[in-house]
PDB file of N, CA and C in Angstrom:
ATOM      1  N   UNK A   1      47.951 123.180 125.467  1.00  0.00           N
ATOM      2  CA  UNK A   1      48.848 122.111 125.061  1.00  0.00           C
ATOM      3  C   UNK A   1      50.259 122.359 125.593  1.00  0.00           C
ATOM      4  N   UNK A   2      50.544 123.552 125.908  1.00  0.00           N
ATOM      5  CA  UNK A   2      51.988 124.204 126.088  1.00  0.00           C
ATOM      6  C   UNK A   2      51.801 123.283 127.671  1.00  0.00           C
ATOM      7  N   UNK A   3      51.340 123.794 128.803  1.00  0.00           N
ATOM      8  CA  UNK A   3      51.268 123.054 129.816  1.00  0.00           C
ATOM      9  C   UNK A   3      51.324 121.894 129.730  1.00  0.00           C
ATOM     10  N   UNK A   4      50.629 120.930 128.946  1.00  0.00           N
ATOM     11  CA  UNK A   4      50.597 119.595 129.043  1.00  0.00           C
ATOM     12  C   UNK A   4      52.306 119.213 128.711  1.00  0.00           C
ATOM     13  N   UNK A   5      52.661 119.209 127.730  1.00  0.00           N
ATOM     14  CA  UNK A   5      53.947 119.607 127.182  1.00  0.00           C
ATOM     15  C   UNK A   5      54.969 120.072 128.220  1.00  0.00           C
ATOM     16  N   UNK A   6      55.013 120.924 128.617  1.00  0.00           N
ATOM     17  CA  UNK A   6      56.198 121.391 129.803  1.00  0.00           C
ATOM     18  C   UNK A   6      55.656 120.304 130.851  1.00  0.00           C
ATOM     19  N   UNK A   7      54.901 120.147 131.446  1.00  0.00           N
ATOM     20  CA  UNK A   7      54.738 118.991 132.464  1.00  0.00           C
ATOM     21  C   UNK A   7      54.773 117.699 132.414  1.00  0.00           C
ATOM     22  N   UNK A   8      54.848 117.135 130.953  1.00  0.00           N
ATOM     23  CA  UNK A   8      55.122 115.704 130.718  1.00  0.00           C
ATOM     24  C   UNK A   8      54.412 115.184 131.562  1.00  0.00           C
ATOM     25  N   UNK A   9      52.903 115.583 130.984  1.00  0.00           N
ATOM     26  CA  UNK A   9      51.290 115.279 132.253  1.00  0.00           C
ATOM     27  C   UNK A   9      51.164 113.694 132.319  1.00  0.00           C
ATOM     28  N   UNK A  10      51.325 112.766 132.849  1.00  0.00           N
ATOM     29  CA  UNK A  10      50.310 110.977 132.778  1.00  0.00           C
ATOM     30  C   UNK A  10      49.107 111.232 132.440  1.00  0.00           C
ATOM     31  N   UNK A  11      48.633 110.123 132.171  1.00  0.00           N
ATOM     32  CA  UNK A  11      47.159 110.114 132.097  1.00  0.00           C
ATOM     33  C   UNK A  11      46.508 110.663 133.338  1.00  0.00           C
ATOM     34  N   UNK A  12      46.660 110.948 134.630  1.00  0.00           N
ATOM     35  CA  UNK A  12      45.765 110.955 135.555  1.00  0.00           C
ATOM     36  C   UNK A  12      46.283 112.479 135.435  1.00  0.00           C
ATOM     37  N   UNK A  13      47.292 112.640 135.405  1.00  0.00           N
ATOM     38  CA  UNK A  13      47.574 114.582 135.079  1.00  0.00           C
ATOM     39  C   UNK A  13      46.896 115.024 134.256  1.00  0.00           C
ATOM     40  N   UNK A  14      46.463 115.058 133.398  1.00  0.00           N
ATOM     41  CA  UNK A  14      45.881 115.438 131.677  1.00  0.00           C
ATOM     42  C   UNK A  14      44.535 115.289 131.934  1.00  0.00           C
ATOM     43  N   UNK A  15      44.018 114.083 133.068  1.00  0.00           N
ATOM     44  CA  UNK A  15      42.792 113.996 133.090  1.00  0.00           C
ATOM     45  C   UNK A  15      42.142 115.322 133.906  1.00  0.00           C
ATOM     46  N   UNK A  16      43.094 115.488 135.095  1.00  0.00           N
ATOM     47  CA  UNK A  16      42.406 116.491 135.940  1.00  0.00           C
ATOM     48  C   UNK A  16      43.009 117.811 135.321  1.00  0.00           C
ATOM     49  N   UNK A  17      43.794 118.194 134.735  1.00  0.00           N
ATOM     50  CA  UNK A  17      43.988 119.377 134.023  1.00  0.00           C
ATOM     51  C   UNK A  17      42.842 119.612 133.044  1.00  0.00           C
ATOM     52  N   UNK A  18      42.503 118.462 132.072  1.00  0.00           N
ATOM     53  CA  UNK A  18      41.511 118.577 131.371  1.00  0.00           C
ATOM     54  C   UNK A  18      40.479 119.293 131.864  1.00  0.00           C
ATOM     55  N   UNK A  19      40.029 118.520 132.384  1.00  0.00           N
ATOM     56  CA  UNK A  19      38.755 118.977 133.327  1.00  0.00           C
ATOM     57  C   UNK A  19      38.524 120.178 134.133  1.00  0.00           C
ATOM     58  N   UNK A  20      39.570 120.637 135.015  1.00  0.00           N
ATOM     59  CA  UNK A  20      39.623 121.744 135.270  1.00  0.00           C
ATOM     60  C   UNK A  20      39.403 122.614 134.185  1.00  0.00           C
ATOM     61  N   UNK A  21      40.372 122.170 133.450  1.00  0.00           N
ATOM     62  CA  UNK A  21      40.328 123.828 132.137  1.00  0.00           C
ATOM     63  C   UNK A  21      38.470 123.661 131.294  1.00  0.00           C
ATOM     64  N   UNK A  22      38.230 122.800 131.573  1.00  0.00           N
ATOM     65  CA  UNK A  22      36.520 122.932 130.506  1.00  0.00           C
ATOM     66  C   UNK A  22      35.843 123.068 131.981  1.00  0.00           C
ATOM     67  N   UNK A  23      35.994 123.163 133.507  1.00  0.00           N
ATOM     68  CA  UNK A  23      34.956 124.002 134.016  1.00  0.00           C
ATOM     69  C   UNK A  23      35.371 125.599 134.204  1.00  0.00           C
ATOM     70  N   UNK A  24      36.370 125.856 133.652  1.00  0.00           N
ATOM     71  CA  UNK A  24      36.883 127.632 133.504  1.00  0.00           C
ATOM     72  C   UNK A  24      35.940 128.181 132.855  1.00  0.00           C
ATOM     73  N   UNK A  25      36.092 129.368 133.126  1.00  0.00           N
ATOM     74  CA  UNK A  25      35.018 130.249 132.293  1.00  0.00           C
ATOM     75  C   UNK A  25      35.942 130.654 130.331  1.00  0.00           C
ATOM     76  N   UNK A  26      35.339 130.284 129.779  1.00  0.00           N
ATOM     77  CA  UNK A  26      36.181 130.802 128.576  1.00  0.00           C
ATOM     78  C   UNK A  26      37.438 129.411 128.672  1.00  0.00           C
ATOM     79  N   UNK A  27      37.019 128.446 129.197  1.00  0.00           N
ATOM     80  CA  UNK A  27      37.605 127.006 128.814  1.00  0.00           C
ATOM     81  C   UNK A  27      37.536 126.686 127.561  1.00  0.00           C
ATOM     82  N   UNK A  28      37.490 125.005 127.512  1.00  0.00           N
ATOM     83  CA  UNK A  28      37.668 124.495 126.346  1.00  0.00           C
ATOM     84  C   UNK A  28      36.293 123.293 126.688  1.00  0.00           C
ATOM     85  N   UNK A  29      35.981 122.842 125.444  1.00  0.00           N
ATOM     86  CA  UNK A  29      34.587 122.060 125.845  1.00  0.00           C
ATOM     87  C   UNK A  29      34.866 120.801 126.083  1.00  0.00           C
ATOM     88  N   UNK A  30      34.182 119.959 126.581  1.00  0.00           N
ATOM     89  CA  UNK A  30      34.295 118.518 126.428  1.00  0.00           C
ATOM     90  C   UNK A  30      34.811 117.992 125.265  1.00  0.00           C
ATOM     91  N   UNK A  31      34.165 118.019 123.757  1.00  0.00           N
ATOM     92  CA  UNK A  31      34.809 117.847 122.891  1.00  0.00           C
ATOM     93  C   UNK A  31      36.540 117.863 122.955  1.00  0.00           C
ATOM     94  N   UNK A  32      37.066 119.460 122.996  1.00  0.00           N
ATOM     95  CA  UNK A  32      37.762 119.318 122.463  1.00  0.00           C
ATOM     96  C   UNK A  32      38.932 118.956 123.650  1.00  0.00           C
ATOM     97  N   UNK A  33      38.509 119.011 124.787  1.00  0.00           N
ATOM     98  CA  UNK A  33      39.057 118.113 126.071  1.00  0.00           C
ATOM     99  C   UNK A  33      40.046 116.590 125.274  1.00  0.00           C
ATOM    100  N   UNK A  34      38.501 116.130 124.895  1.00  0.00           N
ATOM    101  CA  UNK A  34      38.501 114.647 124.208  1.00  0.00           C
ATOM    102  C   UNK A  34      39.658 114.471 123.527  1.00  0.00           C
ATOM    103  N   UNK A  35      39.658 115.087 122.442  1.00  0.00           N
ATOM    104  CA  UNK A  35      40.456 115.463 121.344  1.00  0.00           C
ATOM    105  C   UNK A  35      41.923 116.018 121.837  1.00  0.00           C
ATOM    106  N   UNK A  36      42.055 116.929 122.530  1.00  0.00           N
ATOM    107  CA  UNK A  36      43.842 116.435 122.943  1.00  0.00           C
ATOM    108  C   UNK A  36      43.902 115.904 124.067  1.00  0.00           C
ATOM    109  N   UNK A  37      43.019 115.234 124.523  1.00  0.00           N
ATOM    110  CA  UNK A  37      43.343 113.280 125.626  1.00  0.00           C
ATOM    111  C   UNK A  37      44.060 112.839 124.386  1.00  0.00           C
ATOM    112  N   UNK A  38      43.376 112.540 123.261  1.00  0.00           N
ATOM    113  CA  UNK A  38      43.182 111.357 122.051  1.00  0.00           C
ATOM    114  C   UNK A  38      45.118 111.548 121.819  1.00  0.00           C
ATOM    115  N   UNK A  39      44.959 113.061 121.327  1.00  0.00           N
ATOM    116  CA  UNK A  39      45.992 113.520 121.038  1.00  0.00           C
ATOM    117  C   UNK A  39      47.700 113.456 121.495  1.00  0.00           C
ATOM    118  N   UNK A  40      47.055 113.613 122.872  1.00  0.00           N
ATOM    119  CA  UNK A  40      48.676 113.353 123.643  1.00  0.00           C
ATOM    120  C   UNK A  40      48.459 112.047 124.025  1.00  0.00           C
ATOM    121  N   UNK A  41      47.937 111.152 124.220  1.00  0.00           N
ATOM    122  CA  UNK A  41      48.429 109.532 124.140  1.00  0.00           C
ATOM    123  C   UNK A  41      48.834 109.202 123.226  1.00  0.00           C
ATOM    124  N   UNK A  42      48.658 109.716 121.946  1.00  0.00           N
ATOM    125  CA  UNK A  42      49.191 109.320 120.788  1.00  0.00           C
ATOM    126  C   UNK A  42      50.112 109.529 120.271  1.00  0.00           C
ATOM    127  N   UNK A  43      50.876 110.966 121.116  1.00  0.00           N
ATOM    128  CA  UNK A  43      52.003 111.352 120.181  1.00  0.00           C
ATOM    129  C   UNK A  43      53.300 111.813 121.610  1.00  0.00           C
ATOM    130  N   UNK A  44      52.727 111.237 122.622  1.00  0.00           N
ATOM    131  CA  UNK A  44      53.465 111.718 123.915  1.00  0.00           C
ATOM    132  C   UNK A  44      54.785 111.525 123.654  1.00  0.00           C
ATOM    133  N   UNK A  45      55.451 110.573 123.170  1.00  0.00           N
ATOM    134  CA  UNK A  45      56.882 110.245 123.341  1.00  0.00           C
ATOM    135  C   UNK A  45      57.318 110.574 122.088  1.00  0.00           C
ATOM    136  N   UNK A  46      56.768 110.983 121.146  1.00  0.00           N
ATOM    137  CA  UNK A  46      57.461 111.709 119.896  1.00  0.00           C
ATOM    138  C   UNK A  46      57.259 113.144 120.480  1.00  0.00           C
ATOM    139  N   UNK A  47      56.605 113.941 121.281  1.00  0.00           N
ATOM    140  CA  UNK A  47      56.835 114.860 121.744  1.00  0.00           C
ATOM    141  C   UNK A  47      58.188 115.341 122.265  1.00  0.00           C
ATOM    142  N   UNK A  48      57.570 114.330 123.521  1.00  0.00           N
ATOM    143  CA  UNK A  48      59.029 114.147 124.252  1.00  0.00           C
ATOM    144  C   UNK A  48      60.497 113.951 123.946  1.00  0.00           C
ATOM    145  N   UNK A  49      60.283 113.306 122.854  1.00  0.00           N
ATOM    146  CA  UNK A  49      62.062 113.149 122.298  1.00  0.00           C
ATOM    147  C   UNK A  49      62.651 114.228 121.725  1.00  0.00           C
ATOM    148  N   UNK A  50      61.128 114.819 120.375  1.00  0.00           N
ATOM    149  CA  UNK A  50      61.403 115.975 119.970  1.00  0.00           C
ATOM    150  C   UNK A  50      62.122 117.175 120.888  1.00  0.00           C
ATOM    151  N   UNK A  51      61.237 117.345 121.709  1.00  0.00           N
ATOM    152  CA  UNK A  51      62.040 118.509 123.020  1.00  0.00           C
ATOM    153  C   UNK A  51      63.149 118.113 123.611  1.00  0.00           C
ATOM    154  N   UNK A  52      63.936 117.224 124.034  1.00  0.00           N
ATOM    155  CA  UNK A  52      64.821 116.776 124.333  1.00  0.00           C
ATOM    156  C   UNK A  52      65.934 116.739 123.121  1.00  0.00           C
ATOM    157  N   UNK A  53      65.427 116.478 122.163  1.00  0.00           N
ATOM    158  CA  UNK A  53      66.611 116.657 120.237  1.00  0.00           C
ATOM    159  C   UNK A  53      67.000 118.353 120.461  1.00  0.00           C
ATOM    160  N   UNK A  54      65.822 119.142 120.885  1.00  0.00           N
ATOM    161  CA  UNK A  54      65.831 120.873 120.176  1.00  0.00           C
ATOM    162  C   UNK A  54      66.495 121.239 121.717  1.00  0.00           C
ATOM    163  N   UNK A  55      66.233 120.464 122.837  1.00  0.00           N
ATOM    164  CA  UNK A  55      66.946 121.628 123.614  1.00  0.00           C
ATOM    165  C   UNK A  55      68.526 120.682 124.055  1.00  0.00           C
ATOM    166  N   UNK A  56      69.031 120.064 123.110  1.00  0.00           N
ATOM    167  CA  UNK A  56      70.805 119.321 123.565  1.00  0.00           C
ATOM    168  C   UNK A  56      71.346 120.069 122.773  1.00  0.00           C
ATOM    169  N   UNK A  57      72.615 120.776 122.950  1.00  0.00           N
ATOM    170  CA  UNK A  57      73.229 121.981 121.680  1.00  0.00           C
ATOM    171  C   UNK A  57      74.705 120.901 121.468  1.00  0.00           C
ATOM    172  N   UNK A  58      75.348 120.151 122.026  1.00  0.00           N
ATOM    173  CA  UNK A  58      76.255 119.237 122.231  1.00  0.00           C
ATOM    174  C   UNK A  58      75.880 117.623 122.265  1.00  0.00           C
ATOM    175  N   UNK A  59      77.174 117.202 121.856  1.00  0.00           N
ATOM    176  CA  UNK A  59      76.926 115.570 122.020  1.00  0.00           C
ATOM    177  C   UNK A  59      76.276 115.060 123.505  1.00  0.00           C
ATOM    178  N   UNK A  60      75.550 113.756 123.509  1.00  0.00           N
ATOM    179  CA  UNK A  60      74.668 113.451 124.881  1.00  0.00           C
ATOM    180  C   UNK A  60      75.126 112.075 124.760  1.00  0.00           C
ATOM    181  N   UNK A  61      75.599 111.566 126.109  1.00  0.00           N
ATOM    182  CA  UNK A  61      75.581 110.292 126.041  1.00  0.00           C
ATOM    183  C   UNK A  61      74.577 109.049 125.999  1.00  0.00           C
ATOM    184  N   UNK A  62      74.830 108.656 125.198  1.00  0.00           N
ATOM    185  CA  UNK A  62      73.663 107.172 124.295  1.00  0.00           C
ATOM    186  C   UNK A  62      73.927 105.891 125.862  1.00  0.00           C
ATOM    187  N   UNK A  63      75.031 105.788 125.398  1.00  0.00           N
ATOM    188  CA  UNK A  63      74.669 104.471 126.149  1.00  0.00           C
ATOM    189  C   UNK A  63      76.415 104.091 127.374  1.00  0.00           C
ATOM    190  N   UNK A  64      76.609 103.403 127.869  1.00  0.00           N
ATOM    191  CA  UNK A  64      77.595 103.366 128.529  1.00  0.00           C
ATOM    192  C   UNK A  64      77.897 101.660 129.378  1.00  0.00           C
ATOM    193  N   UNK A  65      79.208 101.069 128.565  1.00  0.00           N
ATOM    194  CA  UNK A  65      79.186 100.043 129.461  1.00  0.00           C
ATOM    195  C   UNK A  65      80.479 100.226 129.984  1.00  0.00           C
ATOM    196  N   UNK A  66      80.736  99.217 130.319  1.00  0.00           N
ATOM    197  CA  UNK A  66      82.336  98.982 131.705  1.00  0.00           C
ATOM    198  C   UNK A  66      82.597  97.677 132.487  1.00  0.00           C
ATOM    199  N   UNK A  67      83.670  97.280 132.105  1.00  0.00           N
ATOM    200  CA  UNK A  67      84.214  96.565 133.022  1.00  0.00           C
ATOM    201  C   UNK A  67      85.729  96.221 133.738  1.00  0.00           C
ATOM    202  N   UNK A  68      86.017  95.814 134.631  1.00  0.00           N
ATOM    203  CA  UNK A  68      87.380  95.830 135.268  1.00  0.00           C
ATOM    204  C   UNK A  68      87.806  94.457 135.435  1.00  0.00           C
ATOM    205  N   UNK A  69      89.177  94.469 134.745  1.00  0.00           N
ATOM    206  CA  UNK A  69      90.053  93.157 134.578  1.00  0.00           C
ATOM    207  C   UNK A  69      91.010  93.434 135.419  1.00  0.00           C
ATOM    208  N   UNK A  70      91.109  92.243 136.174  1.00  0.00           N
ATOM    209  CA  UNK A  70      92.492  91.797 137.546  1.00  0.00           C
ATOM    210  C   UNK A  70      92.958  90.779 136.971  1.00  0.00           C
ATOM    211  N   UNK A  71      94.152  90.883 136.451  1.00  0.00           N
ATOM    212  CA  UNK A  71      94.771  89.572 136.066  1.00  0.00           C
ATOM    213  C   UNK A  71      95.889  89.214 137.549  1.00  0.00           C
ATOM    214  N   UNK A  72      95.375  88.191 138.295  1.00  0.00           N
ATOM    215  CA  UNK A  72      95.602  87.817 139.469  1.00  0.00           C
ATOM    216  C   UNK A  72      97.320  86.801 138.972  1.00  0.00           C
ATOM    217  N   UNK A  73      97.359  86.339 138.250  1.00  0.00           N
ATOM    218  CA  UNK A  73      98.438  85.422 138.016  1.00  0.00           C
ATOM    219  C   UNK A  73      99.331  85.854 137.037  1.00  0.00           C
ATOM    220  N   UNK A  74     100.711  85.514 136.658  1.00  0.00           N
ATOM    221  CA  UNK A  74     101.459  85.047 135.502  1.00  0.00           C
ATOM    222  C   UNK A  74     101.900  83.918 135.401  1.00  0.00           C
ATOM    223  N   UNK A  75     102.668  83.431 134.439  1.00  0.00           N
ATOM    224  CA  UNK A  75     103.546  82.488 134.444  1.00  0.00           C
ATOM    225  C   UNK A  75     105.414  83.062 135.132  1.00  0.00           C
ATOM    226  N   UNK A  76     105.682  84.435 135.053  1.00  0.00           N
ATOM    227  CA  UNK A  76     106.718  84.994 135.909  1.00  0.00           C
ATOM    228  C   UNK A  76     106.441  85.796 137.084  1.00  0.00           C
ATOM    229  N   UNK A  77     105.615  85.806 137.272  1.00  0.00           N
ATOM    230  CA  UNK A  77     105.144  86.653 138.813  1.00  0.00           C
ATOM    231  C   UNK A  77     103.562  86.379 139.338  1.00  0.00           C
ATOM    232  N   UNK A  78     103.867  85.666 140.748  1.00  0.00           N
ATOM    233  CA  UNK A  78     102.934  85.128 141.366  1.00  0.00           C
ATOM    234  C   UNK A  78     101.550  85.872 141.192  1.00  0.00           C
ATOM    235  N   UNK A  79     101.587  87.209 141.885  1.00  0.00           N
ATOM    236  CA  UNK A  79     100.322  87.793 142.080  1.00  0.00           C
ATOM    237  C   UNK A  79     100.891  89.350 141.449  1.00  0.00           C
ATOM    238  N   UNK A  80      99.878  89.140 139.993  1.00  0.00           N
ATOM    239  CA  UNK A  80     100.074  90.931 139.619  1.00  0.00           C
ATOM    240  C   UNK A  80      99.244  92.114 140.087  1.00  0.00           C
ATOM    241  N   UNK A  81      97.919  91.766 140.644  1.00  0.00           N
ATOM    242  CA  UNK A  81      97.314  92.857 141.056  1.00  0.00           C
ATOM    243  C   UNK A  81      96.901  93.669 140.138  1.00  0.00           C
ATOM    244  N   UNK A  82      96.726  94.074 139.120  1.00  0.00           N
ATOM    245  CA  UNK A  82      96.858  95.160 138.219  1.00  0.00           C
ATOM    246  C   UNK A  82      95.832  95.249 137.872  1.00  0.00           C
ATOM    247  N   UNK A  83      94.875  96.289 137.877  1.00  0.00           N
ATOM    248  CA  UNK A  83      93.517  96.302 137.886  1.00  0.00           C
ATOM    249  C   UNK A  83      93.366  96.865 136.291  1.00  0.00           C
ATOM    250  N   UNK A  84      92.738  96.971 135.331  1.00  0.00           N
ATOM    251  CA  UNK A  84      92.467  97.658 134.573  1.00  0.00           C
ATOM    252  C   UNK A  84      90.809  97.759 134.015  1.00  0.00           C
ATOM    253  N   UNK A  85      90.346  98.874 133.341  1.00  0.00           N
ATOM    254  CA  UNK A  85      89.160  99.439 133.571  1.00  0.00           C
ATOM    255  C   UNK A  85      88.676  99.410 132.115  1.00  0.00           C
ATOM    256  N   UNK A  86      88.214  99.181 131.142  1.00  0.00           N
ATOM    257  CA  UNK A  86      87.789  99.363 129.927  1.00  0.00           C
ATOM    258  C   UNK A  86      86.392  99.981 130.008  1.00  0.00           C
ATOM    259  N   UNK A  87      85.826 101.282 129.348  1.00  0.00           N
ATOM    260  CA  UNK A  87      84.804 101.887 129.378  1.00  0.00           C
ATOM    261  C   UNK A  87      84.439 102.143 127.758  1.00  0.00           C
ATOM    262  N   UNK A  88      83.429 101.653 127.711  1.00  0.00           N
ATOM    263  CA  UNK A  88      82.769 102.498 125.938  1.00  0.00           C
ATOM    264  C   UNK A  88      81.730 103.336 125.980  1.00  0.00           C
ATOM    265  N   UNK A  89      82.111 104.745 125.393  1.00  0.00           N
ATOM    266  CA  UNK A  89      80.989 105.108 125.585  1.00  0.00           C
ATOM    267  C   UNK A  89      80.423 105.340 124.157  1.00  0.00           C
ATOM    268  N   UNK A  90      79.126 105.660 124.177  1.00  0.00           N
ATOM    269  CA  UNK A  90      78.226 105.533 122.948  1.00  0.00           C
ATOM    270  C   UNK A  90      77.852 107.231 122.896  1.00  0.00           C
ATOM    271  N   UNK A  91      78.546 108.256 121.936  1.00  0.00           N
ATOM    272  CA  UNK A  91      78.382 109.377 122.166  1.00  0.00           C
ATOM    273  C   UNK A  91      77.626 110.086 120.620  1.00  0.00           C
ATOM    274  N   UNK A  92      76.431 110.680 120.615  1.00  0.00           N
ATOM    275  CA  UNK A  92      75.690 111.051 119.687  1.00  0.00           C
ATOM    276  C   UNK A  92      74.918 112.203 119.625  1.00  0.00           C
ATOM    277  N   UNK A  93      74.293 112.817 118.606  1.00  0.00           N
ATOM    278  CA  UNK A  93      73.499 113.938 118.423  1.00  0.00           C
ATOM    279  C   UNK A  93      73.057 113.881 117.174  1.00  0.00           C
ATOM    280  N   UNK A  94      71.537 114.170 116.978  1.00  0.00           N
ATOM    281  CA  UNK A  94      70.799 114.275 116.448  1.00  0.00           C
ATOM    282  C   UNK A  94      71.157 113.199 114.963  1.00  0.00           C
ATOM    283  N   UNK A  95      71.258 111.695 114.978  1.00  0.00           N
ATOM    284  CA  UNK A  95      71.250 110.608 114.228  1.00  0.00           C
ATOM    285  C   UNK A  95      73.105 110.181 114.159  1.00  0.00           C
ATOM    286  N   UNK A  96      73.883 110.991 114.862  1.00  0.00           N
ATOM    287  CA  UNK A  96      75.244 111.245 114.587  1.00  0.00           C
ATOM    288  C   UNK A  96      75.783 110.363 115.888  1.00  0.00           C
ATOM    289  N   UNK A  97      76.587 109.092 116.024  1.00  0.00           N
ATOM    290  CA  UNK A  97      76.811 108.379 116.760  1.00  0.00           C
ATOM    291  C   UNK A  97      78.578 107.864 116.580  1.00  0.00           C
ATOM    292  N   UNK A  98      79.145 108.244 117.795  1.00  0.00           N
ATOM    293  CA  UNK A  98      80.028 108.323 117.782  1.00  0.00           C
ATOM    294  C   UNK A  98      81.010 107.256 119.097  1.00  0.00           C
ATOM    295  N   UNK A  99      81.641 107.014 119.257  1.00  0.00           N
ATOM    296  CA  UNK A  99      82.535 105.854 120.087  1.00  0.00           C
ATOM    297  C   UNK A  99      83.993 106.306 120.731  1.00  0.00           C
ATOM    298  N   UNK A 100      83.726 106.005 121.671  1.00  0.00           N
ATOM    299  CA  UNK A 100      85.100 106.498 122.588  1.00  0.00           C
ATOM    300  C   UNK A 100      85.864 105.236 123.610  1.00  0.00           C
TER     301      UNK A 100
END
């Protein structure tokens, strides 16, 4: 399971790992082949998040938007040029969500 797990196997990975490991000598049988197929389709992405929660020791960025304002005109000066940049970021750890 540790392999399947560190390799974040697809279905067509898991299939031929499977299989390989139940024609090893001192493998695992068809059965229980079956049984963690069943297993890691079912719980792959709660895996996955889990390992990704235990190995961030710091905040991770969630999400990130942006955009840039040119205000081209005034009513006292023809052309201002002035670019400005507004960024939010969405900064969190483990249910803890934070804004910048």
């Amino acid at each position: 399971l540790q392999s399947i797990v560190s390799a974040d196997m697809d279905l067509n990975q898991l299939e031929a790992f499977l299989t390989a490991q139940t024609k090893k000598q001192g493998g695992i049988t068809s059965d229980q082949a079956a049984v963690i197929a069943k297993f890691w389709k079912n719980h792959r992405v709660k895996i996955h998040e889990s390992l990704i929660n235990q190995s961030c020791w710091d905040n991770v960025l969630k999400s990130m938007n942006w955009r840039v304002d040119l205000k081209s005109q005034s009513r006292h000066v023809d052309q201002i040029n002035a670019p400005v940049a507004i960024v939010k970021m969405e900064l969190g750890k483990n249910g803890q969500v934070s804004f910048f």
